[in-house]
Protein backbone atom coordinates (compact mmCIF):
# COMPACT_ATOMS: atom_id res chain seq x y z
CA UNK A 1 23.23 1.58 -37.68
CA UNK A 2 24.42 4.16 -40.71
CA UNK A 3 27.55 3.06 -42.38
CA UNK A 4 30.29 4.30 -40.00
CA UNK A 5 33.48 3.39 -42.61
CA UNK A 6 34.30 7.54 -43.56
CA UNK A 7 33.75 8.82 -40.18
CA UNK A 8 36.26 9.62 -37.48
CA UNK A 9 36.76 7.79 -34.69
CA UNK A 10 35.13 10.12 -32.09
CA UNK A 11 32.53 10.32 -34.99
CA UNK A 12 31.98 6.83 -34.99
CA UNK A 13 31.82 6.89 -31.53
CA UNK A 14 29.43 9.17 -30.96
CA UNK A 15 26.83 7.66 -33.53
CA UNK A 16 27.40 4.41 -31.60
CA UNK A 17 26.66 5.83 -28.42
CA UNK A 18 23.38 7.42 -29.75
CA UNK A 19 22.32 4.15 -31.39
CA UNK A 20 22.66 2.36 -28.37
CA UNK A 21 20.59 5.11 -26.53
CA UNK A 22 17.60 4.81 -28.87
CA UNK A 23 17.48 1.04 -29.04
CA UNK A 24 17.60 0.95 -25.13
CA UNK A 25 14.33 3.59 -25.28
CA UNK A 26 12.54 1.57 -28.30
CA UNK A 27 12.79 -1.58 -26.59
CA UNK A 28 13.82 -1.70 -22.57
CA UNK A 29 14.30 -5.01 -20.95
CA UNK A 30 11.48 -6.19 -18.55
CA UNK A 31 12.10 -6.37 -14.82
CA UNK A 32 13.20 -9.76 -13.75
CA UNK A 33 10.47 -12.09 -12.14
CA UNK A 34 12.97 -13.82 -9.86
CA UNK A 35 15.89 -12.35 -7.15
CA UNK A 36 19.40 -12.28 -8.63
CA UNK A 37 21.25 -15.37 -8.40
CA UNK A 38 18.55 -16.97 -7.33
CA UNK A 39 18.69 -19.50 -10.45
CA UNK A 40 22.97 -20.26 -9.84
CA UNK A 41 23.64 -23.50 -9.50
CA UNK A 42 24.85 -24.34 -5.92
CA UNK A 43 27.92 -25.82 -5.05
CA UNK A 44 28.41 -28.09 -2.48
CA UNK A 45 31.31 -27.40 -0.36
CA UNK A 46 34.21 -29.94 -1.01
CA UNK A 47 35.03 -32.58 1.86
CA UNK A 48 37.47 -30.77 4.27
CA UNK A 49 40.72 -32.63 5.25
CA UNK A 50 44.27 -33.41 5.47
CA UNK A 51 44.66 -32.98 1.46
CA UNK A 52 43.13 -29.91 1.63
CA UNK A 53 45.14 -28.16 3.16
């Protein structure tokens, strides 16, 4: 990204913005090969009683 230290904020913002935009068109992310959350780690429920509640 350009040097950004004399411009405005809005400025700044805006050459941000399109930065972002072109990376995201140079170099997209591939689809996942696996369902969402599918790779979390499961937790086991914890035993249930009289400390519990």
């Amino acid at each position: 990204m350009a040097n950004t230290k004399n411009l405005s904020r809005e400025e700044r913002k805006k050459a941000k913005r399109a930065t972002r935009k072109k990376r995201k068109a140079e170099k997209p992310l591939k689809a996942r090969e696996y369902a969402r959350g599918s790779q979390k780690r499961k937790v086991k429920k914890l035993a249930r009683g009289q400390a519990k509640r």
